[in-house]
PDB file of N, CA and C in Angstrom:
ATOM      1  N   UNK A   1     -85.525 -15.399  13.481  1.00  0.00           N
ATOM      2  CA  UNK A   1     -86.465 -14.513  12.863  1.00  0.00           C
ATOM      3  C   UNK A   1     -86.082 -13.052  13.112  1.00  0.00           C
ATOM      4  N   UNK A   2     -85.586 -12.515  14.444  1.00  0.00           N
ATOM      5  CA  UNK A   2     -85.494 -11.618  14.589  1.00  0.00           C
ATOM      6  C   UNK A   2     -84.025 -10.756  13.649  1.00  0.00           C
ATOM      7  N   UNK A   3     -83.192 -11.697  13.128  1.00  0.00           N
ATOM      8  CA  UNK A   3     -82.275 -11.470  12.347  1.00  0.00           C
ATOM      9  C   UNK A   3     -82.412 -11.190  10.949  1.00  0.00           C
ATOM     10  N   UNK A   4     -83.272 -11.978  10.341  1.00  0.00           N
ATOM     11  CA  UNK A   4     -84.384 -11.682   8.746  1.00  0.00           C
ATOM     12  C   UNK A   4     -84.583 -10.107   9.372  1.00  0.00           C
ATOM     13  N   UNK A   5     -84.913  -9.360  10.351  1.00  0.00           N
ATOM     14  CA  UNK A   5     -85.539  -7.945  10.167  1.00  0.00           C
ATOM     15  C   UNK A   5     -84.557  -6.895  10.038  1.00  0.00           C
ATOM     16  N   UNK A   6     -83.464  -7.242  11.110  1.00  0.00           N
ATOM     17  CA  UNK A   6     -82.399  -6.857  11.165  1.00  0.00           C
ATOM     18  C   UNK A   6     -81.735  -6.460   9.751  1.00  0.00           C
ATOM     19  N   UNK A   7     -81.536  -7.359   8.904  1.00  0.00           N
ATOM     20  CA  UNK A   7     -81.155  -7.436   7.577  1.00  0.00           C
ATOM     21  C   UNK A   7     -81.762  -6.680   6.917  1.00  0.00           C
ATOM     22  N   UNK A   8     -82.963  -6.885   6.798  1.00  0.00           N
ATOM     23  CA  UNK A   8     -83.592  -5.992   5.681  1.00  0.00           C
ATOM     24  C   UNK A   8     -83.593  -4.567   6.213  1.00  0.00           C
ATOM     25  N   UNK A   9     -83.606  -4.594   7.298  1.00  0.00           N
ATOM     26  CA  UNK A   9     -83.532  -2.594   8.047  1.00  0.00           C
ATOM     27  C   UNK A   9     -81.729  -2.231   7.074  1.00  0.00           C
ATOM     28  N   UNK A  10     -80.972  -3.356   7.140  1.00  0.00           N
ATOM     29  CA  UNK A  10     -79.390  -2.281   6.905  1.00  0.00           C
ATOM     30  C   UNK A  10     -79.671  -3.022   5.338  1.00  0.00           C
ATOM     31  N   UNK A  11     -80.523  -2.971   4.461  1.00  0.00           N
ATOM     32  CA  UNK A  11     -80.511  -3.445   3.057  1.00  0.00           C
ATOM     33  C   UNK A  11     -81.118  -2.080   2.826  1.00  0.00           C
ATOM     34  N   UNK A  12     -82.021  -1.379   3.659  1.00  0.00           N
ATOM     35  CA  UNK A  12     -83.279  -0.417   3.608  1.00  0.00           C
ATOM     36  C   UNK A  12     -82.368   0.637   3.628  1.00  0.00           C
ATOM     37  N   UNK A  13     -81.638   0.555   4.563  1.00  0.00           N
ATOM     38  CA  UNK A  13     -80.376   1.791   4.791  1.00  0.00           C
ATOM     39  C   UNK A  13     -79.441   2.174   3.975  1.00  0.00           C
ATOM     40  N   UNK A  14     -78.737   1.078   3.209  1.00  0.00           N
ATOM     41  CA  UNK A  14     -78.077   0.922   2.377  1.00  0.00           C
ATOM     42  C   UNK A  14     -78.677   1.231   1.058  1.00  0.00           C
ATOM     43  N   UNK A  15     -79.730   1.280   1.065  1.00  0.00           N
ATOM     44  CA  UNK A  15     -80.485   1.942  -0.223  1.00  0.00           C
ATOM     45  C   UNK A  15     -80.557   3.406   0.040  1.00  0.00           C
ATOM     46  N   UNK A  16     -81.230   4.015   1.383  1.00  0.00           N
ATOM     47  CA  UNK A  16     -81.045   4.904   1.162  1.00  0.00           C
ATOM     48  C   UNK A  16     -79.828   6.059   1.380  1.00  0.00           C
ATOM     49  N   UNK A  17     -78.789   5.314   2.014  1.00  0.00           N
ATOM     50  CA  UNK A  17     -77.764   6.271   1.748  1.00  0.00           C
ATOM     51  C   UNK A  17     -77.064   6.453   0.186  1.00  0.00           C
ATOM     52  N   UNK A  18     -77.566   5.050  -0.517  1.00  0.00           N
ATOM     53  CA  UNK A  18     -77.104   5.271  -1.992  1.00  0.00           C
ATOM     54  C   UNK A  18     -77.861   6.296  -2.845  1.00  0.00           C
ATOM     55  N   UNK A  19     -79.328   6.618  -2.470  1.00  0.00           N
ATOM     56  CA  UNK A  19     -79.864   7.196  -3.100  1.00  0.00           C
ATOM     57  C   UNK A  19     -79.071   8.923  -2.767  1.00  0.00           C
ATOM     58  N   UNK A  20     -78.884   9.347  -1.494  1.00  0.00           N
ATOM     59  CA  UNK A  20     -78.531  10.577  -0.910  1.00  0.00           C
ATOM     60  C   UNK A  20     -76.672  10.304  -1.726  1.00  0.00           C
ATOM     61  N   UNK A  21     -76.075   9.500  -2.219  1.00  0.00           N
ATOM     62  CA  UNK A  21     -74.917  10.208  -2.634  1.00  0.00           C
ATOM     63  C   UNK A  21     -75.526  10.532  -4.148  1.00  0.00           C
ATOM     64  N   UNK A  22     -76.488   9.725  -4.849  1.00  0.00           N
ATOM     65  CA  UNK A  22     -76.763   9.916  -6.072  1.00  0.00           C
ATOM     66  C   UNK A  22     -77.271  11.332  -6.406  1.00  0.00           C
ATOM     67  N   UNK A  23     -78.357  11.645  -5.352  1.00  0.00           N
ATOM     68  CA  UNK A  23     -79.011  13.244  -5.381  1.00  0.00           C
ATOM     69  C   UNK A  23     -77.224  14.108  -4.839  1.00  0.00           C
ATOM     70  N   UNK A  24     -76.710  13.969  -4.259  1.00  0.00           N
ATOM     71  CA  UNK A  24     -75.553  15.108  -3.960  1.00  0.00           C
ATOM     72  C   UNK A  24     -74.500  15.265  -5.145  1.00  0.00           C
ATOM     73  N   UNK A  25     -74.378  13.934  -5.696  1.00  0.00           N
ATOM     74  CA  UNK A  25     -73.619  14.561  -7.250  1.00  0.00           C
ATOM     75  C   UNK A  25     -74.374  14.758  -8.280  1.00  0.00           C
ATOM     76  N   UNK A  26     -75.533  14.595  -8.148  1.00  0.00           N
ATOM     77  CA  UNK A  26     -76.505  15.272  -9.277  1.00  0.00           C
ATOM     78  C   UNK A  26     -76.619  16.425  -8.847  1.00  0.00           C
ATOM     79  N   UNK A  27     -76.715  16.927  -7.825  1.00  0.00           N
ATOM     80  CA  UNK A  27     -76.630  18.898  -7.168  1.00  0.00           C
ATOM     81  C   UNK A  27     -75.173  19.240  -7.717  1.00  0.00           C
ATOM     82  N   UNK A  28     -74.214  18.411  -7.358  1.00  0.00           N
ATOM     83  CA  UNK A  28     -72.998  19.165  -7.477  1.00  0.00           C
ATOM     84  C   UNK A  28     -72.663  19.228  -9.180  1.00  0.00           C
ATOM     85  N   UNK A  29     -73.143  18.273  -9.681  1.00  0.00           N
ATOM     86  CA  UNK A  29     -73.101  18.533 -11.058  1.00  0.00           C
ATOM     87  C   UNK A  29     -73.896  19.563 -11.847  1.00  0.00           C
ATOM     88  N   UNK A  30     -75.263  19.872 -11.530  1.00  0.00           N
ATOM     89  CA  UNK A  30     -76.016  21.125 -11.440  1.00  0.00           C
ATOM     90  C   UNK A  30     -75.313  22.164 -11.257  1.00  0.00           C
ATOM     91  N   UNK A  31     -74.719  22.512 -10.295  1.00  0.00           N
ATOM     92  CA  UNK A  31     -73.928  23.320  -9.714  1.00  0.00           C
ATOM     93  C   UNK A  31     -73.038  23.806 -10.498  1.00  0.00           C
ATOM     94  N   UNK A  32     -72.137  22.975 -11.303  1.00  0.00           N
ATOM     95  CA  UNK A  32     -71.201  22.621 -12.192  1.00  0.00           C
ATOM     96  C   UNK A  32     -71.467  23.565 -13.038  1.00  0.00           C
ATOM     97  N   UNK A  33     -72.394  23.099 -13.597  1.00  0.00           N
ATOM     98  CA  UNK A  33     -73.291  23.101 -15.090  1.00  0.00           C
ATOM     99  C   UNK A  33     -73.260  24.763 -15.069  1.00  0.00           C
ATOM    100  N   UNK A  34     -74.266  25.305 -14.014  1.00  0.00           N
ATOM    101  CA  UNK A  34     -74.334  26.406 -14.111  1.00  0.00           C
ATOM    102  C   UNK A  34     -73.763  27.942 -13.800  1.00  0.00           C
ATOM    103  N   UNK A  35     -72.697  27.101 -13.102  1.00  0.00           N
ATOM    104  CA  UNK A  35     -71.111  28.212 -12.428  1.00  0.00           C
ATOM    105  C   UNK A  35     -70.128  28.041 -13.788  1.00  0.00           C
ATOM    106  N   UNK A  36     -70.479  27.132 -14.157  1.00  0.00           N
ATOM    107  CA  UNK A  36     -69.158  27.326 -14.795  1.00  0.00           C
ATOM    108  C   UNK A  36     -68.581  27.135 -16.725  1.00  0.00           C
ATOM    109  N   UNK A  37     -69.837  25.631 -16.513  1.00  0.00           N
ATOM    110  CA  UNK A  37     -69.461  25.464 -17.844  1.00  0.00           C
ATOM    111  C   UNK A  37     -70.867  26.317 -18.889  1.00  0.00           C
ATOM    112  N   UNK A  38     -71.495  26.727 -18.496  1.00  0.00           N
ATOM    113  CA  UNK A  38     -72.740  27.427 -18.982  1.00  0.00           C
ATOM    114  C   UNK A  38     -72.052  28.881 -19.346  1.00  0.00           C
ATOM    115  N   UNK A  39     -71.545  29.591 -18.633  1.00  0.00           N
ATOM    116  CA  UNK A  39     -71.273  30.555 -18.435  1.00  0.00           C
ATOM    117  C   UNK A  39     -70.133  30.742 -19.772  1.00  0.00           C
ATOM    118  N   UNK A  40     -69.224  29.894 -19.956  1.00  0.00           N
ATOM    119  CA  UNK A  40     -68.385  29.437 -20.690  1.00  0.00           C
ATOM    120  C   UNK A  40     -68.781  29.667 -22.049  1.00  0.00           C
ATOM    121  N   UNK A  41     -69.717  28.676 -22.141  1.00  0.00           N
ATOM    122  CA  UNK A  41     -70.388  27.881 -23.724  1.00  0.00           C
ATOM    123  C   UNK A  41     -71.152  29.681 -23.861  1.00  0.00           C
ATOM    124  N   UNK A  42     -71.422  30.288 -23.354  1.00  0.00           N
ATOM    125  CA  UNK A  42     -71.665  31.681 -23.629  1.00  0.00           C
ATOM    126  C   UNK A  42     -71.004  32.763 -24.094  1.00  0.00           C
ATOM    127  N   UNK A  43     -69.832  32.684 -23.103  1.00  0.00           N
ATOM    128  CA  UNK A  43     -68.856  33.533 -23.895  1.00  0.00           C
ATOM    129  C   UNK A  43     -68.264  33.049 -25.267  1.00  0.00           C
ATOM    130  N   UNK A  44     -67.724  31.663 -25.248  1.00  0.00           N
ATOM    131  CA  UNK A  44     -67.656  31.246 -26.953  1.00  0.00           C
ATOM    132  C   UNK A  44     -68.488  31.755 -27.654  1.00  0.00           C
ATOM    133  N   UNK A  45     -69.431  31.475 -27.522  1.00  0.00           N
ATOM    134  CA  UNK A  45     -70.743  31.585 -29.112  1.00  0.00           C
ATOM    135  C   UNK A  45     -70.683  33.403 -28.972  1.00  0.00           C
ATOM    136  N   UNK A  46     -70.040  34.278 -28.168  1.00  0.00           N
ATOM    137  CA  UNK A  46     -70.048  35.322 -28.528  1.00  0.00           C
ATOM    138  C   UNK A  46     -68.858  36.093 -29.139  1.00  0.00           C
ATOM    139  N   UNK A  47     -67.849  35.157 -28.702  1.00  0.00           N
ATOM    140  CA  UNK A  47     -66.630  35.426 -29.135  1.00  0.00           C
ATOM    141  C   UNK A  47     -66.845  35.190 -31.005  1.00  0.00           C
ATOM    142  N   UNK A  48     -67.305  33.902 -31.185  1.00  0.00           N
ATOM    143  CA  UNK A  48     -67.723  33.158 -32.329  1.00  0.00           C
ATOM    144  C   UNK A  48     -68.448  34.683 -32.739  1.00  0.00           C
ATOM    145  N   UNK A  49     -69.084  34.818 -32.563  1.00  0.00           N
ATOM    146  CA  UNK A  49     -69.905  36.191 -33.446  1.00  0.00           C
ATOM    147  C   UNK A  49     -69.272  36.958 -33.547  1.00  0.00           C
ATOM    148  N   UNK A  50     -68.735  37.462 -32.994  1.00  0.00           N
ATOM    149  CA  UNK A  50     -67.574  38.710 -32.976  1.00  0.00           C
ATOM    150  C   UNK A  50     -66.279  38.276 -34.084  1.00  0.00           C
ATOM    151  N   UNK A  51     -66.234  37.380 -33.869  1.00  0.00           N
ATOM    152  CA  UNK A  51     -65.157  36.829 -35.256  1.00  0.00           C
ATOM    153  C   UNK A  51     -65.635  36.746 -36.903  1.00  0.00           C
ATOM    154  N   UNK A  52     -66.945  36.183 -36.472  1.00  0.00           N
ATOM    155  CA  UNK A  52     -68.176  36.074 -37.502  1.00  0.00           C
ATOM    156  C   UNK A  52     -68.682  38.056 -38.604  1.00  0.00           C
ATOM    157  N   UNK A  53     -68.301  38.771 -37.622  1.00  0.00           N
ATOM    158  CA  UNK A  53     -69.007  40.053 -38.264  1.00  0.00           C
ATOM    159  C   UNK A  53     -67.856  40.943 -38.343  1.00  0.00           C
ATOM    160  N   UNK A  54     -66.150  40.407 -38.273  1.00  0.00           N
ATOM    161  CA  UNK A  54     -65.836  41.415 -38.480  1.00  0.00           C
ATOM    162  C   UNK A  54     -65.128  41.721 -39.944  1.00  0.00           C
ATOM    163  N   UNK A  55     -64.890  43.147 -40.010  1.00  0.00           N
ATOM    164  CA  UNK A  55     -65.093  43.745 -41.215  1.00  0.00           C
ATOM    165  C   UNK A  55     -63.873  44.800 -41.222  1.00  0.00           C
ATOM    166  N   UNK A  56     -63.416  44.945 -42.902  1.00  0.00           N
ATOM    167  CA  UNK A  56     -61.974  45.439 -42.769  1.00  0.00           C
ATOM    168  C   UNK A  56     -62.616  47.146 -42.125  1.00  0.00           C
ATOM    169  N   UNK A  57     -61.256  47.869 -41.894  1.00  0.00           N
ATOM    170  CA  UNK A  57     -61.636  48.916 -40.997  1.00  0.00           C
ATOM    171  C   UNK A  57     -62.070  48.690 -40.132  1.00  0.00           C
ATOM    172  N   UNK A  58     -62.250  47.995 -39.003  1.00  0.00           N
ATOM    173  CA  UNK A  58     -62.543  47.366 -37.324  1.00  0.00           C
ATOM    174  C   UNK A  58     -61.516  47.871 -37.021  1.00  0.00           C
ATOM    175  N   UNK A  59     -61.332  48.699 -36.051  1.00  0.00           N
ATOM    176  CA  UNK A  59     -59.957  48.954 -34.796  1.00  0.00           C
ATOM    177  C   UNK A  59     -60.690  47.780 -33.615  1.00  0.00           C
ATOM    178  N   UNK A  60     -59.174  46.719 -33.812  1.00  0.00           N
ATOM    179  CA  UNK A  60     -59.033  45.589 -32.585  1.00  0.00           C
ATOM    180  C   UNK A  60     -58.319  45.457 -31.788  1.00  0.00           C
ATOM    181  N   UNK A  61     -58.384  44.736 -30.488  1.00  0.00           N
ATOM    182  CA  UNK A  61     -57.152  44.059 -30.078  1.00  0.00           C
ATOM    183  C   UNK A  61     -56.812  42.808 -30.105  1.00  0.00           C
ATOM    184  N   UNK A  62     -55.703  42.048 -29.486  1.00  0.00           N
ATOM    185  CA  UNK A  62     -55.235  40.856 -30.299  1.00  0.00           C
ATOM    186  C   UNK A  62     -55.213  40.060 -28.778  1.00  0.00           C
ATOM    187  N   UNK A  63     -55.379  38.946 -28.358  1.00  0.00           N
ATOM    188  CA  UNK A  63     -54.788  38.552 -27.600  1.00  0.00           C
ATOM    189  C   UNK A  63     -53.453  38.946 -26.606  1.00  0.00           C
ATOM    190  N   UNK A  64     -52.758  38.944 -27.557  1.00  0.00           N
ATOM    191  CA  UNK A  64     -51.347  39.640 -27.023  1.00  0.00           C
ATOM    192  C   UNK A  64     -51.324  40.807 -26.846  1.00  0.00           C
ATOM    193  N   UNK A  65     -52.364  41.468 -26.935  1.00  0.00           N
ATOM    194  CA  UNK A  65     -52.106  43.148 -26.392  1.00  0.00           C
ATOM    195  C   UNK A  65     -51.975  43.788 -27.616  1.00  0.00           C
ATOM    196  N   UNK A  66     -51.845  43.303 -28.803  1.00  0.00           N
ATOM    197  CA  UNK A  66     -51.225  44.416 -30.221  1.00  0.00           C
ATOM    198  C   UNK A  66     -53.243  45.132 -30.424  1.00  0.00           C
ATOM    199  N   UNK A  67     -53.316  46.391 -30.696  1.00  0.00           N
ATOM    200  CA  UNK A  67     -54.010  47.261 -31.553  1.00  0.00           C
ATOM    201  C   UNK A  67     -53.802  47.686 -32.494  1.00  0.00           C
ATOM    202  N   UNK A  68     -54.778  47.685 -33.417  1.00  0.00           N
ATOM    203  CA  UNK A  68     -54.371  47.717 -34.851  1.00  0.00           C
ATOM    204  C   UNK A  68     -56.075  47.948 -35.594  1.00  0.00           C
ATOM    205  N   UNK A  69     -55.577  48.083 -36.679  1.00  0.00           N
ATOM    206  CA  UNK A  69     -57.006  48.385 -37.733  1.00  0.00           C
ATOM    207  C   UNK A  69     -56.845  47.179 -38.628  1.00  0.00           C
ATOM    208  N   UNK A  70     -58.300  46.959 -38.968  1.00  0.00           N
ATOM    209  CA  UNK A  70     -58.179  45.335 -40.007  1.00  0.00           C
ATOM    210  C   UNK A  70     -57.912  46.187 -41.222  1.00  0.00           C
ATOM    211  N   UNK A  71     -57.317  45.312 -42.280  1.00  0.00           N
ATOM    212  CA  UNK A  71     -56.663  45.497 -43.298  1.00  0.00           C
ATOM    213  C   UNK A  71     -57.055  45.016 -44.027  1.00  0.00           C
ATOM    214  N   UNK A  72     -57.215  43.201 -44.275  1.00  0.00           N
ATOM    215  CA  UNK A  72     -58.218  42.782 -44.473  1.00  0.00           C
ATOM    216  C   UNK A  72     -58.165  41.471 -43.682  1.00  0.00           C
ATOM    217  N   UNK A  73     -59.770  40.875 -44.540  1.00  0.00           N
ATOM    218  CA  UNK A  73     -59.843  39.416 -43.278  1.00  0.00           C
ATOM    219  C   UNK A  73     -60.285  38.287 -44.575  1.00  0.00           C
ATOM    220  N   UNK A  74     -59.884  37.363 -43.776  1.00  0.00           N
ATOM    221  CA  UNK A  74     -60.308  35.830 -44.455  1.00  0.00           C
ATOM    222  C   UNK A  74     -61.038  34.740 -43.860  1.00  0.00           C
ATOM    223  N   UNK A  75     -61.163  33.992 -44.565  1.00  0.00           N
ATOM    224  CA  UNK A  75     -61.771  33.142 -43.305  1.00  0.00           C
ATOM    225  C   UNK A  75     -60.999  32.588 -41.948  1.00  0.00           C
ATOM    226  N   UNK A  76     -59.670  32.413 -41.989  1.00  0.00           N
ATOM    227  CA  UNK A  76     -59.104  32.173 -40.943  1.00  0.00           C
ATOM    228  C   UNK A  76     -58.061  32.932 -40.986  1.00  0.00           C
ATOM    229  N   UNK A  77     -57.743  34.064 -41.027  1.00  0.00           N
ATOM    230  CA  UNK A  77     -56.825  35.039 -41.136  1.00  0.00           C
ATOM    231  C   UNK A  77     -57.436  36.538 -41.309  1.00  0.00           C
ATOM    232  N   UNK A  78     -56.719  37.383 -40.843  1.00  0.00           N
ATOM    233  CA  UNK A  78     -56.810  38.807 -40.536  1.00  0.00           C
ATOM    234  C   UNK A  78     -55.355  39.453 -40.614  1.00  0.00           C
ATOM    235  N   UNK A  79     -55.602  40.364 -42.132  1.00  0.00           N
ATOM    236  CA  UNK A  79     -54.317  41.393 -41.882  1.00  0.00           C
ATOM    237  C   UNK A  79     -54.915  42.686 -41.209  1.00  0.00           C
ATOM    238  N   UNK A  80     -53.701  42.175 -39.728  1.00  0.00           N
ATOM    239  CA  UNK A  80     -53.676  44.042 -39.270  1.00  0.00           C
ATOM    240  C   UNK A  80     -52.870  45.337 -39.154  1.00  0.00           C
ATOM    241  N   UNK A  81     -53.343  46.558 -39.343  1.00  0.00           N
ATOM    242  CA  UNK A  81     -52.079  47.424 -39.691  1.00  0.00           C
ATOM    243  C   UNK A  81     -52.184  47.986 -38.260  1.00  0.00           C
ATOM    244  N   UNK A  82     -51.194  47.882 -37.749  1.00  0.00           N
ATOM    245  CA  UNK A  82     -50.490  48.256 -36.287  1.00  0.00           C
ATOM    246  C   UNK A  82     -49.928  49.427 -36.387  1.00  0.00           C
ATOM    247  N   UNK A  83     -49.350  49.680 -37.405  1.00  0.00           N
ATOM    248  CA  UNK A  83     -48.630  51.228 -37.419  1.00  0.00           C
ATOM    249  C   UNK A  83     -48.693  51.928 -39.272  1.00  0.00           C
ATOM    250  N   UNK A  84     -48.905  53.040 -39.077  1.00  0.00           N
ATOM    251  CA  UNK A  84     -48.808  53.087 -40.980  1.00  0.00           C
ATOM    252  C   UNK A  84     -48.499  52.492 -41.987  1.00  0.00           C
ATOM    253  N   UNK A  85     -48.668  52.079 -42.828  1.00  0.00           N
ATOM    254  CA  UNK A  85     -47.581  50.986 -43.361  1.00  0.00           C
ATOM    255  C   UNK A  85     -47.441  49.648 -42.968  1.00  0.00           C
ATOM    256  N   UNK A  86     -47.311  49.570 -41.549  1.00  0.00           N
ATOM    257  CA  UNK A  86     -46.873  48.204 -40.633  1.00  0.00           C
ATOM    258  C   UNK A  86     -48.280  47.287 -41.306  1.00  0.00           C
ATOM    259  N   UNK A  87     -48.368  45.964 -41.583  1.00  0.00           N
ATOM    260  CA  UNK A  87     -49.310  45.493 -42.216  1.00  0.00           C
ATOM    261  C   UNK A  87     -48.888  44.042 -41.223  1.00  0.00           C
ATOM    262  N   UNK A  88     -49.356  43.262 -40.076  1.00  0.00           N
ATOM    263  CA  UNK A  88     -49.483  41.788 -39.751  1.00  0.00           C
ATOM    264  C   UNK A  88     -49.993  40.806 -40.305  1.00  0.00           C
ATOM    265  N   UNK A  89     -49.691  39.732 -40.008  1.00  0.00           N
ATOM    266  CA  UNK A  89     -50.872  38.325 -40.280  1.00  0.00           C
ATOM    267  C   UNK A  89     -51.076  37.863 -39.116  1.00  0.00           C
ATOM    268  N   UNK A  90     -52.693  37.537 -38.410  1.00  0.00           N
ATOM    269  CA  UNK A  90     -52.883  36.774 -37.818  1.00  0.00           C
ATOM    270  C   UNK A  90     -53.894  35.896 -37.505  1.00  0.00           C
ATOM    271  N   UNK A  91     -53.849  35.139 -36.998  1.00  0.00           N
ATOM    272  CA  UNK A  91     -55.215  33.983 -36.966  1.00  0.00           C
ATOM    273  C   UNK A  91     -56.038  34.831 -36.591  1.00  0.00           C
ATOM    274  N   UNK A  92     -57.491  34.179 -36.964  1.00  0.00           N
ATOM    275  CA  UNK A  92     -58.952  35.174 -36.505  1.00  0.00           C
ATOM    276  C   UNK A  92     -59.121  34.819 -35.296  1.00  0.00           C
ATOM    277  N   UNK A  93     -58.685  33.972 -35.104  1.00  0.00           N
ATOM    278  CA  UNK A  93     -58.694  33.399 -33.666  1.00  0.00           C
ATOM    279  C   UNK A  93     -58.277  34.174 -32.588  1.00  0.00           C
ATOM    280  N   UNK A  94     -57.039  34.855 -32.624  1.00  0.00           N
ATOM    281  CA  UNK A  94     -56.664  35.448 -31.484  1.00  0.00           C
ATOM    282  C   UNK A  94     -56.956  37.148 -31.454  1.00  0.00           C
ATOM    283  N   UNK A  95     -58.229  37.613 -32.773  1.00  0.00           N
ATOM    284  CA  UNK A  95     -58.376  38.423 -32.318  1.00  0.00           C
ATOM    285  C   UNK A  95     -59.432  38.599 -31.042  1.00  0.00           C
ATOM    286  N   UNK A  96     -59.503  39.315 -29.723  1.00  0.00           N
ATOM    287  CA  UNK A  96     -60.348  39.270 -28.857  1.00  0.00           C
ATOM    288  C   UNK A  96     -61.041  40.033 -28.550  1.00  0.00           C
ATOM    289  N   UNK A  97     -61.118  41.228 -29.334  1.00  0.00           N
ATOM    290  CA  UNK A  97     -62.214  41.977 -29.211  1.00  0.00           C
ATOM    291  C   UNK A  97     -61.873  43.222 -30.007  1.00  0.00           C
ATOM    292  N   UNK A  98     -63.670  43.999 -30.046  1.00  0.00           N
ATOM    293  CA  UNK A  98     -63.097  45.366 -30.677  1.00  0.00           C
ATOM    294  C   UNK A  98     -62.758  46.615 -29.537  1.00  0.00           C
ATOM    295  N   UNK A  99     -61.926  47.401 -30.133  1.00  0.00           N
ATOM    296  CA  UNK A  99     -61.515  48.525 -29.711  1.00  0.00           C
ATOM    297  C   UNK A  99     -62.360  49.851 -29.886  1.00  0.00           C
ATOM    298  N   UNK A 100     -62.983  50.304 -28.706  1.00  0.00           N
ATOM    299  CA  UNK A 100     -63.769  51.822 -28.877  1.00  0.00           C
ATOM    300  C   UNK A 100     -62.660  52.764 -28.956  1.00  0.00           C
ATOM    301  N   UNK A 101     -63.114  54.023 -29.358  1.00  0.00           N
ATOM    302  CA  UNK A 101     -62.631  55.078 -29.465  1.00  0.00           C
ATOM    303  C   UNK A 101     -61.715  55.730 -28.206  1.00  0.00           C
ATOM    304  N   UNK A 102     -61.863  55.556 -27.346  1.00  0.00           N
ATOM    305  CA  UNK A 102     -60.856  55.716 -26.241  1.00  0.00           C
ATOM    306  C   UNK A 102     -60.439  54.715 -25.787  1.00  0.00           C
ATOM    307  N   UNK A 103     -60.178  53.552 -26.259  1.00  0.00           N
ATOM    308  CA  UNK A 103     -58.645  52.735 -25.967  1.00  0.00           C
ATOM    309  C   UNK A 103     -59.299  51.647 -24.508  1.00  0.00           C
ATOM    310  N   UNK A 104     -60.951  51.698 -24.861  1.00  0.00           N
ATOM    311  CA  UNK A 104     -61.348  50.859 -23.973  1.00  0.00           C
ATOM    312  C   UNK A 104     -62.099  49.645 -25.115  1.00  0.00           C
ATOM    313  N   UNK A 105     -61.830  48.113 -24.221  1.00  0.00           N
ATOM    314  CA  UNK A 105     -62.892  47.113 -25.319  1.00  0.00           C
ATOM    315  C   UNK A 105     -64.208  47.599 -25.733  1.00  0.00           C
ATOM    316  N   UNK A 106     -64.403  47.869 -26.676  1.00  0.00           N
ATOM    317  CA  UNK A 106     -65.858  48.142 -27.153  1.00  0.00           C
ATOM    318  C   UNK A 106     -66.829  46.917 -26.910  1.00  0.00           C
ATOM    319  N   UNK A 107     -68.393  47.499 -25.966  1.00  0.00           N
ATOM    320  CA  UNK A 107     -69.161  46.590 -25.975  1.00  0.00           C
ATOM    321  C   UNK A 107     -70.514  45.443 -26.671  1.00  0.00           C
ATOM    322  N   UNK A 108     -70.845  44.585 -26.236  1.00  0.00           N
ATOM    323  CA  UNK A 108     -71.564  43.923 -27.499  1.00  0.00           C
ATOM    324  C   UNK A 108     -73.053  45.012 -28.102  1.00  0.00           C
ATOM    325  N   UNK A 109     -73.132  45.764 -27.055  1.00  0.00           N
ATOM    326  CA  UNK A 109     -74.340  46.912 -27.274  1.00  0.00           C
ATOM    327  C   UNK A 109     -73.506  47.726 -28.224  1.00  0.00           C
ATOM    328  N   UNK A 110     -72.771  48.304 -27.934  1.00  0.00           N
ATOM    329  CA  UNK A 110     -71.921  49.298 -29.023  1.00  0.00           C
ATOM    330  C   UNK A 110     -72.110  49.013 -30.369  1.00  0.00           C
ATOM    331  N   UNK A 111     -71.489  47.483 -30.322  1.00  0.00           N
ATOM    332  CA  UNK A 111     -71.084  47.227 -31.936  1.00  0.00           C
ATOM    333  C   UNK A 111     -72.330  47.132 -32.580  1.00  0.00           C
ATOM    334  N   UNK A 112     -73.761  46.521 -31.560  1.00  0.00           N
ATOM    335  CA  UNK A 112     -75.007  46.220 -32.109  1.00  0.00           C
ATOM    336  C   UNK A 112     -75.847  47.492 -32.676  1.00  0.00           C
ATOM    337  N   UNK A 113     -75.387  48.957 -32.230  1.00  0.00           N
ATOM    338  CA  UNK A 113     -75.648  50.375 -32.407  1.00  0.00           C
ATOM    339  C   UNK A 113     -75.195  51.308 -33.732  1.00  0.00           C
ATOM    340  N   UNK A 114     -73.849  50.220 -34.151  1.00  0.00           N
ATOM    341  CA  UNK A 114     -72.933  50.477 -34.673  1.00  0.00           C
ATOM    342  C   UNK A 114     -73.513  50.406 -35.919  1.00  0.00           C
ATOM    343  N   UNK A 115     -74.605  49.432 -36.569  1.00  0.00           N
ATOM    344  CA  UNK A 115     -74.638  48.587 -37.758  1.00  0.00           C
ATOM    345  C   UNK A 115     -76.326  49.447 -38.427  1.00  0.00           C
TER     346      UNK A 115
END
């Protein structure tokens, strides 16, 4: 008899250490959620807008570092003129932001001031 109690105490235990790993990767996944991939899914949908509103005459920059003025845009393409004359093609994709007037990224308040 005294062994039936025994048992059920490390069945009792065994439950609850399962429950304490279940709550610690549900924290660490929380955790997750909000360091990192939240933060993320934010900057997309703003990047996404910023691709969404732009308009020929925008001074941008490119991923790769090129500045330039839009020339024109398409739905998945952007001609930019880099130098007088100089006329590019590139995906809308890699443009990454706009360019303020002194050669710093222009911010999402700026452009919202802008319109």
């Amino acid at each position: 008899m005294h062994h039936d109690f025994a048992l059920l105490a490390q069945v009792g235990g065994a439950q609850g250490n399962f429950m304490t790993t279940i709550l610690f990767f549900g924290g660490m996944l929380a955790i997750m959620y909000f360091l990192m991939i939240r933060p993320q899914q934010k900057q997309a949908r703003q990047h996404n807008t910023l691709l969404a509103g732009l308009k020929k005459g925008d001074s941008v920059f490119t991923q790769g570092g090129l500045i330039g003025k839009i020339a024109e845009v398409t739905d998945k393409e952007v001609r930019l003129e880099i130098s007088p004359g100089v006329k590019i093609r590139l995906k809308k994709s890699s443009i990454q932001g706009l360019e303020s007037s002194g050669g710093e990224p222009a911010k999402a308040e700026d452009r919202k001031e802008e319109k």
